[in-house]
C-alpha atoms as a PDB file:
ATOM      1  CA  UNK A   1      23.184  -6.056  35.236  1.00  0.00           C
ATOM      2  CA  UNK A   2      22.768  -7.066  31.675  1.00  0.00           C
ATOM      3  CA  UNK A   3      24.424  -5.182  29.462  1.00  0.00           C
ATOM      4  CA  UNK A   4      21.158  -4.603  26.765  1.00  0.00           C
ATOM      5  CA  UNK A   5      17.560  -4.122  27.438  1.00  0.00           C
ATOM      6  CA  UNK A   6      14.482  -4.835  25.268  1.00  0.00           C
ATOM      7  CA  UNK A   7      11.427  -2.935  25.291  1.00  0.00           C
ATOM      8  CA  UNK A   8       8.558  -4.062  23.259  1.00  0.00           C
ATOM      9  CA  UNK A   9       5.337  -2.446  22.224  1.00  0.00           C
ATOM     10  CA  UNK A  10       1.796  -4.208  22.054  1.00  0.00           C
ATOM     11  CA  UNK A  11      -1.694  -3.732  21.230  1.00  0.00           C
ATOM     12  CA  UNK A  12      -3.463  -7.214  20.078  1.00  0.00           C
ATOM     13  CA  UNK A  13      -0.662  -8.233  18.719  1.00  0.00           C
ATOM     14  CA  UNK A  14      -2.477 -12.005  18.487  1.00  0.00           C
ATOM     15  CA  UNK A  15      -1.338 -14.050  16.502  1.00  0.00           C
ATOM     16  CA  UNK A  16       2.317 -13.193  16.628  1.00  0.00           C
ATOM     17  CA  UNK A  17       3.414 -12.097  19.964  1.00  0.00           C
ATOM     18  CA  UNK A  18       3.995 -16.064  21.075  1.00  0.00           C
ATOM     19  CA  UNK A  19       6.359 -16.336  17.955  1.00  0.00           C
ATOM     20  CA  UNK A  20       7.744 -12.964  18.535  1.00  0.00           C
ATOM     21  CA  UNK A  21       8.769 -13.318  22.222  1.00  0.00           C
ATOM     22  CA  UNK A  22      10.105 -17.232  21.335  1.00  0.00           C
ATOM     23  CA  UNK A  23      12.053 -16.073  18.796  1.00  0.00           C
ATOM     24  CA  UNK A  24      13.673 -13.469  21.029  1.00  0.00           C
ATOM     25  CA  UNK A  25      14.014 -16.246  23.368  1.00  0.00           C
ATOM     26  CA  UNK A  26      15.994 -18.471  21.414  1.00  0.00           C
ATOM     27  CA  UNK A  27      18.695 -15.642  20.120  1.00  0.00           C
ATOM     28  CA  UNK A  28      22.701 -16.512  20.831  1.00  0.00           C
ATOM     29  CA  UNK A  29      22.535 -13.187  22.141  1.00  0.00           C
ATOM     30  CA  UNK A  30      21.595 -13.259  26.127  1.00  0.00           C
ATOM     31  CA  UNK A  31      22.736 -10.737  27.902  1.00  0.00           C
ATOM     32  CA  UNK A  32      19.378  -8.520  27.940  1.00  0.00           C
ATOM     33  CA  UNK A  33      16.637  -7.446  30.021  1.00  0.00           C
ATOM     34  CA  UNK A  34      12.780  -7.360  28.543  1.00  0.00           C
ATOM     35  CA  UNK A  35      10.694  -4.762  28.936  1.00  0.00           C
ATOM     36  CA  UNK A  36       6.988  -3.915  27.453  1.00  0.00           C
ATOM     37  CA  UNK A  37       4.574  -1.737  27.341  1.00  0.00           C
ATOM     38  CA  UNK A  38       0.735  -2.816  26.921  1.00  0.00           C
ATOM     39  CA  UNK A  39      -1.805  -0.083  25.659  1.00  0.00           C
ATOM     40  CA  UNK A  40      -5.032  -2.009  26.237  1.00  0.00           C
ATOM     41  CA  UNK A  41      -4.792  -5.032  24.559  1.00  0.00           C
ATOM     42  CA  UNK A  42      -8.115  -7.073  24.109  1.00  0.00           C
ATOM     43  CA  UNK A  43      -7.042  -9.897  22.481  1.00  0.00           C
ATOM     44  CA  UNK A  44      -4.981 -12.207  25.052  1.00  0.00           C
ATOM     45  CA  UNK A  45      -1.675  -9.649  23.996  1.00  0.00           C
ATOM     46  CA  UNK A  46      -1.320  -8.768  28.249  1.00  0.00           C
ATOM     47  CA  UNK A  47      -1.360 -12.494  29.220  1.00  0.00           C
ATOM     48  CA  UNK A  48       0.942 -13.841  26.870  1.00  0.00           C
ATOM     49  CA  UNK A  49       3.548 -10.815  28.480  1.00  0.00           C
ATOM     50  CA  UNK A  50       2.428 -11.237  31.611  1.00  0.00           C
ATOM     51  CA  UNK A  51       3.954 -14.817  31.267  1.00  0.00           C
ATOM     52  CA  UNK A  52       6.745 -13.882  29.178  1.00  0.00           C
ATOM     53  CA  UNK A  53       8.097 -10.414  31.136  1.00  0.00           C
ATOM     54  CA  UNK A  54       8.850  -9.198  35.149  1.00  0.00           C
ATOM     55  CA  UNK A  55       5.772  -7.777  36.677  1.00  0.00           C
ATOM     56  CA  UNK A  56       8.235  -5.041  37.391  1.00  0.00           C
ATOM     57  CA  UNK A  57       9.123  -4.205  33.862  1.00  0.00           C
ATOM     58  CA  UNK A  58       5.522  -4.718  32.476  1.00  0.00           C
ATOM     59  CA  UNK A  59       3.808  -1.524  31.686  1.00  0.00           C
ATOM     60  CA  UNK A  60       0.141  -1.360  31.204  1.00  0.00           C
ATOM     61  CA  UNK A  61      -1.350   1.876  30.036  1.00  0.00           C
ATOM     62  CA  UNK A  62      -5.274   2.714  28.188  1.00  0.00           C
ATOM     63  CA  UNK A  63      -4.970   3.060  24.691  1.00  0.00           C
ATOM     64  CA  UNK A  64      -5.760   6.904  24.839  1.00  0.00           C
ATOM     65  CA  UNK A  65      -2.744   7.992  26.367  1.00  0.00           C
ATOM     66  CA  UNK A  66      -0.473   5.691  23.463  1.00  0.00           C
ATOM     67  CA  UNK A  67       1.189   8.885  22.052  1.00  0.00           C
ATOM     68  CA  UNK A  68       4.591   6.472  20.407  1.00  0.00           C
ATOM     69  CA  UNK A  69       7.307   9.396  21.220  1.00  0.00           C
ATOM     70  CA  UNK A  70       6.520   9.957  24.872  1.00  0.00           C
ATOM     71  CA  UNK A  71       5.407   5.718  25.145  1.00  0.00           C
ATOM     72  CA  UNK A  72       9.272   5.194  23.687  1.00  0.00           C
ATOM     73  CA  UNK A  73      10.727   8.011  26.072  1.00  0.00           C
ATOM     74  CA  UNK A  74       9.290   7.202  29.141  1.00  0.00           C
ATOM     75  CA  UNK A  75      10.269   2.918  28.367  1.00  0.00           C
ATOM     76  CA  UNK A  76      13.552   3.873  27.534  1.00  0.00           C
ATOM     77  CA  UNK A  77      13.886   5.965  30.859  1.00  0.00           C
ATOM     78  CA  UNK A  78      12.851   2.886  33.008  1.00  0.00           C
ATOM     79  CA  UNK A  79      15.671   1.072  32.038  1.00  0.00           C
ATOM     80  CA  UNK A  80      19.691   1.317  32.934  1.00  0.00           C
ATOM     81  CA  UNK A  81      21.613  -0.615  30.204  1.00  0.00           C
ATOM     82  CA  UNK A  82      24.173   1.020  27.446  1.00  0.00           C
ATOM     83  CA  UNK A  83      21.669  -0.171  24.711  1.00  0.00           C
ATOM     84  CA  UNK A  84      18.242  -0.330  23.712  1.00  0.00           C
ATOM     85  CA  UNK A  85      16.736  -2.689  21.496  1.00  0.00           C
ATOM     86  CA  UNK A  86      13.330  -1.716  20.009  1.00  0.00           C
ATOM     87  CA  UNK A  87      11.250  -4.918  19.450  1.00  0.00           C
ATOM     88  CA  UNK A  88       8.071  -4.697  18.429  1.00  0.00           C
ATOM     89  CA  UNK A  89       5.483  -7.039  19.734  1.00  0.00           C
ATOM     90  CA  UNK A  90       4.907  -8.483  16.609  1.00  0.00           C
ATOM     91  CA  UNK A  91       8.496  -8.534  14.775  1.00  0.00           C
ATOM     92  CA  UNK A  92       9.827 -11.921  14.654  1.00  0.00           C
ATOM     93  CA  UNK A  93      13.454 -12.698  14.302  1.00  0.00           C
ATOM     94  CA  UNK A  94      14.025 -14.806  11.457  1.00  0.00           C
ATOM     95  CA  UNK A  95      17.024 -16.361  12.533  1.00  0.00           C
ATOM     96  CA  UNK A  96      18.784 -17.172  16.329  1.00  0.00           C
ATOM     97  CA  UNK A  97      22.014 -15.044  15.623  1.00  0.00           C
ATOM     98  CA  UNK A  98      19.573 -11.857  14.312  1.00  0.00           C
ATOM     99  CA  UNK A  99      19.751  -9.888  17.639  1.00  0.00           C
ATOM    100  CA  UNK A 100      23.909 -10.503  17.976  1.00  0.00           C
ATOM    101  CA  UNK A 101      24.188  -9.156  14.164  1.00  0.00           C
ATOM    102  CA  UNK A 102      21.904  -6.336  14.953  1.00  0.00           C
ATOM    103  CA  UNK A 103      24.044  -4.854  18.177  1.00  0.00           C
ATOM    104  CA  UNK A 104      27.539  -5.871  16.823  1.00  0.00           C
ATOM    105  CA  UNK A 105      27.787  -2.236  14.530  1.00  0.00           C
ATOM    106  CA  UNK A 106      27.102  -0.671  17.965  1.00  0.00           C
ATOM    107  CA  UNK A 107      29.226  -2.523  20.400  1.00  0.00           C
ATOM    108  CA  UNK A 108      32.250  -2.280  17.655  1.00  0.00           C
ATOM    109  CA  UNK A 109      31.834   1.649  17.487  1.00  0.00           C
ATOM    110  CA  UNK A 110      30.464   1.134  13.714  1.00  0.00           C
ATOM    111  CA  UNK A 111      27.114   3.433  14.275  1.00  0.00           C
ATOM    112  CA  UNK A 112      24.894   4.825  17.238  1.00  0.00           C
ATOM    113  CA  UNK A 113      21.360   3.565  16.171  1.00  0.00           C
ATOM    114  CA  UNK A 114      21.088   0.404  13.659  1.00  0.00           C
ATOM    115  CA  UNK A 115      17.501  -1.257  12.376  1.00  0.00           C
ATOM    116  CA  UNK A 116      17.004  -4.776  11.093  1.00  0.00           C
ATOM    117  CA  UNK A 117      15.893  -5.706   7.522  1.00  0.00           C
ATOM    118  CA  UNK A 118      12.212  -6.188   7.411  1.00  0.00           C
ATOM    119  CA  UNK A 119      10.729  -8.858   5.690  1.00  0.00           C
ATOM    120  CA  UNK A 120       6.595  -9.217   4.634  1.00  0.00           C
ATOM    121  CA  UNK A 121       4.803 -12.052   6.011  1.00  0.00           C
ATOM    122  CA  UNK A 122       3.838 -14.395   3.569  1.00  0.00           C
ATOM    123  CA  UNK A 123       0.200 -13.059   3.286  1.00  0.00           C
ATOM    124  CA  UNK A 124       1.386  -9.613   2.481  1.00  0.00           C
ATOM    125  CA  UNK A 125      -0.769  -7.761  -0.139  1.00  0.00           C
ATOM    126  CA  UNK A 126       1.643  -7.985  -3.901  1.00  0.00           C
ATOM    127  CA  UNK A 127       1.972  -4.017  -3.198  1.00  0.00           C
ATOM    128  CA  UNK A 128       3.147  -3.773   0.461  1.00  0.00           C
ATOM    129  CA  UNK A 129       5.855  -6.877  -0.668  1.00  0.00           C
ATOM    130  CA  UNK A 130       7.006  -4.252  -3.553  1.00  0.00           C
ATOM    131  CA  UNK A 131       7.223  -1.787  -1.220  1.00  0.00           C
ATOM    132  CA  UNK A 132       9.015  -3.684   1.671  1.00  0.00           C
ATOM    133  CA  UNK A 133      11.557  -4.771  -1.196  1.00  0.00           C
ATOM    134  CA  UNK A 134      12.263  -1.292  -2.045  1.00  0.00           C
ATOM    135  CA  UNK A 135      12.611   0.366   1.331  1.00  0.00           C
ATOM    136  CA  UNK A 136      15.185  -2.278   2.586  1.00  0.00           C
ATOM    137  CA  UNK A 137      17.190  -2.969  -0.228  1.00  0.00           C
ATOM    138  CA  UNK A 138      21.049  -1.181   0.300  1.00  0.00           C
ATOM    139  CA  UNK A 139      21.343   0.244  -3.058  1.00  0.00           C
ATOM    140  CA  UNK A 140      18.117   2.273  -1.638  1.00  0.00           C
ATOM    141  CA  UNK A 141      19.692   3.650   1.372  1.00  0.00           C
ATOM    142  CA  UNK A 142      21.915   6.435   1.255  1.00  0.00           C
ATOM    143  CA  UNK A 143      24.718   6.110   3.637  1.00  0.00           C
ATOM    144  CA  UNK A 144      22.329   8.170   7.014  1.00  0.00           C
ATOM    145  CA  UNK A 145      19.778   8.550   4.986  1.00  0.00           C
ATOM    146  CA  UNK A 146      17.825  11.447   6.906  1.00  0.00           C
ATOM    147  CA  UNK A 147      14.562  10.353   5.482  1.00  0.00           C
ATOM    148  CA  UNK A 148      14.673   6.603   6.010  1.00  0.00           C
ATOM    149  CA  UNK A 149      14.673   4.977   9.913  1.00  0.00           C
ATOM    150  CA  UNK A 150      11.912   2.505  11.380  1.00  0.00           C
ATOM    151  CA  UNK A 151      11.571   1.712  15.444  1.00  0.00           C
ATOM    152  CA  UNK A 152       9.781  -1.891  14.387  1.00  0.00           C
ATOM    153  CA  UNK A 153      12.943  -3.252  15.052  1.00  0.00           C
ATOM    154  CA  UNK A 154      16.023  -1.577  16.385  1.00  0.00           C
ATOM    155  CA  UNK A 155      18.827  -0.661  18.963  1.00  0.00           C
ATOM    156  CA  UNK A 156      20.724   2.235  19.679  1.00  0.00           C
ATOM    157  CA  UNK A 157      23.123   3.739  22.270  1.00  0.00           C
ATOM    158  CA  UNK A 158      21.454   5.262  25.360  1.00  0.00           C
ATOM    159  CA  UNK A 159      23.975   7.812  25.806  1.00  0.00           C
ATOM    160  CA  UNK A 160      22.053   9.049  22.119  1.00  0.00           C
ATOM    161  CA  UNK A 161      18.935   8.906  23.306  1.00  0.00           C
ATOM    162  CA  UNK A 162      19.982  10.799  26.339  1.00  0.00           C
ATOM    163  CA  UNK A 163      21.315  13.454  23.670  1.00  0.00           C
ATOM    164  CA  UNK A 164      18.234  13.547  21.673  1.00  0.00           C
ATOM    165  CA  UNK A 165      14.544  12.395  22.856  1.00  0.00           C
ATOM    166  CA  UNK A 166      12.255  11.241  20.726  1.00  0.00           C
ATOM    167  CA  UNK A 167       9.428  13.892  19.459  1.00  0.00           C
ATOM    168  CA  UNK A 168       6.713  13.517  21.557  1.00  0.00           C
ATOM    169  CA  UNK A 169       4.102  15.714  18.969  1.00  0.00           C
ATOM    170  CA  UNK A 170       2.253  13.394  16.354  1.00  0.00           C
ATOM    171  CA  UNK A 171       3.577  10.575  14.563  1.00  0.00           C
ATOM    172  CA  UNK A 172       6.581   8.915  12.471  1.00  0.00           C
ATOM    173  CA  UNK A 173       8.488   9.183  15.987  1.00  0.00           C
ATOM    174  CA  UNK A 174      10.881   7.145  14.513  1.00  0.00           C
ATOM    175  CA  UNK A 175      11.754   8.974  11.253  1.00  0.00           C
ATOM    176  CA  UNK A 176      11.849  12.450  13.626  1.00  0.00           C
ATOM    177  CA  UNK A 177      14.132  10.998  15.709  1.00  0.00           C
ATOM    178  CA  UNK A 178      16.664   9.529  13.326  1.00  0.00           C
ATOM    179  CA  UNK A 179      16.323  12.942  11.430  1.00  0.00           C
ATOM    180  CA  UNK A 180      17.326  15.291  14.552  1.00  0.00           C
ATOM    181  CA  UNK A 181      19.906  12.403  15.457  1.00  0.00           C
ATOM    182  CA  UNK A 182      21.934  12.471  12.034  1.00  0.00           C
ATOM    183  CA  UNK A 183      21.783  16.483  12.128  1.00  0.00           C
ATOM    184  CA  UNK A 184      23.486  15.810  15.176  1.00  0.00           C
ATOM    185  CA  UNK A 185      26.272  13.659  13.588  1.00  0.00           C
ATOM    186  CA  UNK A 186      24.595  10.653  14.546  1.00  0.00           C
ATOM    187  CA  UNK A 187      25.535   7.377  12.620  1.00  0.00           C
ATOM    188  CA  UNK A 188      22.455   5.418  11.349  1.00  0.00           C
ATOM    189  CA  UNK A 189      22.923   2.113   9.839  1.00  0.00           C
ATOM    190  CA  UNK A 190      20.794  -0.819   8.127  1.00  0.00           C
ATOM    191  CA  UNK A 191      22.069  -3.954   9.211  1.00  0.00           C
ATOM    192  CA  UNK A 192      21.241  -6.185   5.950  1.00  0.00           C
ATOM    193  CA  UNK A 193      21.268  -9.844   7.873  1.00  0.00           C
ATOM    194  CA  UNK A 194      19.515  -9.286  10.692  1.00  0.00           C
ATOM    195  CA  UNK A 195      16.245 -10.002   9.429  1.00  0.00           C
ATOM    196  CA  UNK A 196      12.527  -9.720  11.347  1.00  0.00           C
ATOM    197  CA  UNK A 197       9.222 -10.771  10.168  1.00  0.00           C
ATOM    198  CA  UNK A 198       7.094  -7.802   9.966  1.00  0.00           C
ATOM    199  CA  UNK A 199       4.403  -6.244   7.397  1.00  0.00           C
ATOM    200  CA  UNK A 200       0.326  -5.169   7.885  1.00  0.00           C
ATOM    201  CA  UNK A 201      -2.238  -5.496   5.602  1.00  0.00           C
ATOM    202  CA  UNK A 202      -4.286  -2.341   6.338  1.00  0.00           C
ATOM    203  CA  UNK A 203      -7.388  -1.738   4.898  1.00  0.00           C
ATOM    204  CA  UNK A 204      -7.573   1.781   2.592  1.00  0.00           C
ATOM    205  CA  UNK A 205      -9.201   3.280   5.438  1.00  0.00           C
ATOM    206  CA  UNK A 206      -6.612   2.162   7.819  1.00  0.00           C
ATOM    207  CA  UNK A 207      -4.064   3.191   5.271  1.00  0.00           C
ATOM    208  CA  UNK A 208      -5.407   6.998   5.093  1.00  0.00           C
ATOM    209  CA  UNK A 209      -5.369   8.018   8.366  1.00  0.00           C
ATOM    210  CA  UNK A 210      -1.797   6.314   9.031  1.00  0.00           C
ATOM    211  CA  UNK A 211      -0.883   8.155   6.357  1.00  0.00           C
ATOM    212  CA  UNK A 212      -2.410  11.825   6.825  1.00  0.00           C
ATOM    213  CA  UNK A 213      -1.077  11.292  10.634  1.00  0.00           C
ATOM    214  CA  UNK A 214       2.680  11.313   8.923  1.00  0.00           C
ATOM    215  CA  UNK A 215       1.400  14.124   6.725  1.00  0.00           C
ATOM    216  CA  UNK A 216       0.604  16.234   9.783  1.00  0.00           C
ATOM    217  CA  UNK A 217       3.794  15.246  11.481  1.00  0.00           C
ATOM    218  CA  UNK A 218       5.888  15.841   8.427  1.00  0.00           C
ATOM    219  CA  UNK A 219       4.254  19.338   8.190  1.00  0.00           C
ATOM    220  CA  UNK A 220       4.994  20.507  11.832  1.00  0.00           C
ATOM    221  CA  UNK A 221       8.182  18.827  12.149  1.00  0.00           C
ATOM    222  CA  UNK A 222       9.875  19.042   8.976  1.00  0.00           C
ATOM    223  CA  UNK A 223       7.773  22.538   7.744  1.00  0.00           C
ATOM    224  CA  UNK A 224       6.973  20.324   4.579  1.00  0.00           C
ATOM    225  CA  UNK A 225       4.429  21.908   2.175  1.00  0.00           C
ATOM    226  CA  UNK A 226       1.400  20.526   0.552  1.00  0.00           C
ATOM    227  CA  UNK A 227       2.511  20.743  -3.070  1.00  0.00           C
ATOM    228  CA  UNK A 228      -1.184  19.204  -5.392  1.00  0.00           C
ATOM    229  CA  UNK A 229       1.398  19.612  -8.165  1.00  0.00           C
ATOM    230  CA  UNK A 230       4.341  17.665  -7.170  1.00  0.00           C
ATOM    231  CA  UNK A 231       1.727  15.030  -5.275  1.00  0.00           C
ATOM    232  CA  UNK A 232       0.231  14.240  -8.076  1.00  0.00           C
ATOM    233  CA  UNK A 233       3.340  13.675  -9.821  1.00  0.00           C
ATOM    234  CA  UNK A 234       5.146  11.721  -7.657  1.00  0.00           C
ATOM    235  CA  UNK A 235       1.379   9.780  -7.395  1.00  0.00           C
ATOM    236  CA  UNK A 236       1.896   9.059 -11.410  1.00  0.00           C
ATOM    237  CA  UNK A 237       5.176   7.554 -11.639  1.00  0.00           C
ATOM    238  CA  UNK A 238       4.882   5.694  -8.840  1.00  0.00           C
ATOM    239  CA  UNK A 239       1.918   4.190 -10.644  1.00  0.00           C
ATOM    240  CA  UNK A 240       4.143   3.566 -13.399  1.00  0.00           C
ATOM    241  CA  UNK A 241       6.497   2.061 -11.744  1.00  0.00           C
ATOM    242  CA  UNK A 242       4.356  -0.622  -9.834  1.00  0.00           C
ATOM    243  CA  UNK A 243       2.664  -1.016 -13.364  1.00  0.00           C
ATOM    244  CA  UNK A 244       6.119  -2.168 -14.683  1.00  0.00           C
ATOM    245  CA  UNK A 245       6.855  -4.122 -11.717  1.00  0.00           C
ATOM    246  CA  UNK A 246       3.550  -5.872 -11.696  1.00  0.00           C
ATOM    247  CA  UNK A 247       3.778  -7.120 -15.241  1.00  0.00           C
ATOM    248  CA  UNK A 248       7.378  -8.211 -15.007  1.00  0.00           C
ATOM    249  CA  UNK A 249       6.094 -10.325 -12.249  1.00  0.00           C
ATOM    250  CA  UNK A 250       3.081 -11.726 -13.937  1.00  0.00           C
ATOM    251  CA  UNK A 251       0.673 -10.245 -11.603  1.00  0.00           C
ATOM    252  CA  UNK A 252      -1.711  -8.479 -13.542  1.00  0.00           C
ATOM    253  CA  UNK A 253      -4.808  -8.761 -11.482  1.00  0.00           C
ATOM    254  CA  UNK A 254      -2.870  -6.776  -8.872  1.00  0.00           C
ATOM    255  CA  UNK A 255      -2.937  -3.531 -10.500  1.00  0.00           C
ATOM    256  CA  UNK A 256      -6.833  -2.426  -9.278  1.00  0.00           C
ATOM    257  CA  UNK A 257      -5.520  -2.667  -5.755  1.00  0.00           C
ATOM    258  CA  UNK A 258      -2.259  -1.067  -6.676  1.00  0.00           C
ATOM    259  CA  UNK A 259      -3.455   1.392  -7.829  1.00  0.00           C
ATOM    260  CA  UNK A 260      -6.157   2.111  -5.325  1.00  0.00           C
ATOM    261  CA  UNK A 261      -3.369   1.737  -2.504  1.00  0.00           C
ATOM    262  CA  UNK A 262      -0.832   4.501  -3.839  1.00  0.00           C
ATOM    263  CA  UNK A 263      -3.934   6.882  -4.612  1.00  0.00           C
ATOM    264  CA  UNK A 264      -4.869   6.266  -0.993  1.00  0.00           C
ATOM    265  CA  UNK A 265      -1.063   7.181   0.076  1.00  0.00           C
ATOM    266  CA  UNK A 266      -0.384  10.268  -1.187  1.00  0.00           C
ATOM    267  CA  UNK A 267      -4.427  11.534  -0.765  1.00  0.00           C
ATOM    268  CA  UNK A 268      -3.819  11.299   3.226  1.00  0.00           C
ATOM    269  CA  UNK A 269      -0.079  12.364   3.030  1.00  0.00           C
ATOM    270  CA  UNK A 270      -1.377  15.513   1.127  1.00  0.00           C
ATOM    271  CA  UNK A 271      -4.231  16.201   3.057  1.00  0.00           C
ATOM    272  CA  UNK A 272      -2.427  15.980   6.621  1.00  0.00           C
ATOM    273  CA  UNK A 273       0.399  17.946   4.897  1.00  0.00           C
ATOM    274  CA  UNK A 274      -2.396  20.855   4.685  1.00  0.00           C
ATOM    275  CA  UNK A 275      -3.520  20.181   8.190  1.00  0.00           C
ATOM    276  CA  UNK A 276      -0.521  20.098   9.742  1.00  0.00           C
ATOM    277  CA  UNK A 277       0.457  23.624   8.210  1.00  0.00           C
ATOM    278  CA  UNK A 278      -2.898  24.841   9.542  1.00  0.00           C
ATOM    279  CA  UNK A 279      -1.375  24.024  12.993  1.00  0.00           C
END
């Protein structure tokens, strides 16, 4: 039996699940087992996997019953193996030796869940870039960081999942998960050179309601408070600081969408904030 499986997640994925799955072909690393889960893909996502992953290990469900906590439970629970690696359909490994650097913390006894450095695709609005910079750069990341984890690209021991579960109410599994895991005195860690390809240009609209989901999440999970006070300040310097940023870099005729794009942010994250507190 190999000794690591990988489960990845798809819904029209097209254009990047061919590079995605050949570039988790052609890792040093080969000791794993693929997995993945389909929820009602439209665009030619299922055939690609179909080619690319056993018929036994391919999981098709309708894109109503995608709730990510239970999807990631109930993959995880198909498989055997000592470690998990969280691939998403649409992450591609940037180099052949990324999935051996990602797993090494965890089979030296370094950490029980690690995540790889995310890198924007080279279409990626000025904004989400900045942002993408910020969240994976080390001086950023407290050693287990409780507030900082993402599932896009990942592995961790099973016997920690079998610990801990992940949340199976709302969204920002991931986050939940890593949160209730460190309480534990699980060790989290960023590996810095294992690097994926992985960024979405949502639209505003898109960007909302991703973003008053987490609010509601946040709310029951965490008890967070909407706070119109401290939202709106945190809303103002962070428009200050992309202001800086985007003159520095010479990219004035960013700053409509910029600004736009972190209004957008915290407006859903406050507003799901309330409605998660309503219950």
């Amino acid at each position: 039996m190999s000794r690591v499986a990988v489960i990845m997640r798809s819904k029209n994925e097209m254009p990047y699940l061919p590079a995605a799955i050949a570039s988790l072909q052609r890792q040093t690393f080969k000791d794993i087992e693929l997995f993945a889960v389909d929820s009602g893909s439209t665009d030619g996502s299922l055939e690609i996997l179909r080619a690319a992953v056993d018929a036994a290990h391919l999981i098709c469900i309708p894109s109503a019953a995608y709730i990510p906590g239970k999807v990631l439970n109930d993959m995880t629970a198909r498989t055997t193996q000592e470690f998990v690696v969280f691939q998403n359909a649409d992450a591609i490994f940037l180099s052949d030796d990324a999935l051996e650097k990602l797993l090494r913390p965890l089979f030296a006894g370094e950490a029980d869940a690690v995540m790889s450095t995310q890198i924007t695709r080279p279409d990626a609005h000025f904004i989400v870039a900045y942002d993408y910079l910020r969240a994976y750069d080390p001086k950023n990341i407290k050693e287990n960081n409780a507030d900082f984890f993402s599932a896009v690209t990942c592995a961790f021991r099973r016997d920690l999942w079998k610990k801990i579960k992940f949340p199976e109410q709302g969204y920002a599994e991931d986050v939940a998960w890593a949160k209730l895991c460190r309480a534990a005195g699980g060790s989290f860690k960023l590996v810095k050179d294992s690097t994926v390809e992985h960024s979405h240009n949502y639209t505003l609209n898109g960007l909302y309601h991703k973003k008053f989901r987490h609010g509601v999440t946040f709310a029951q999970t965490y008890g967070r408070h909407a706070n119109l006070f401290l939202q709106t300040l945190e809303l103002l310097k962070e428009w200050a600081r992309d202001l800086l940023y985007a003159v520095r870099k010479g990219r004035l005729d960013t700053i409509p969408y910029n600004i736009a794009y972190r209004a957008v942010i915290h407006t859903g994250l406050y507003r799901g904030l309330k409605e998660g507190a309503r219950g």
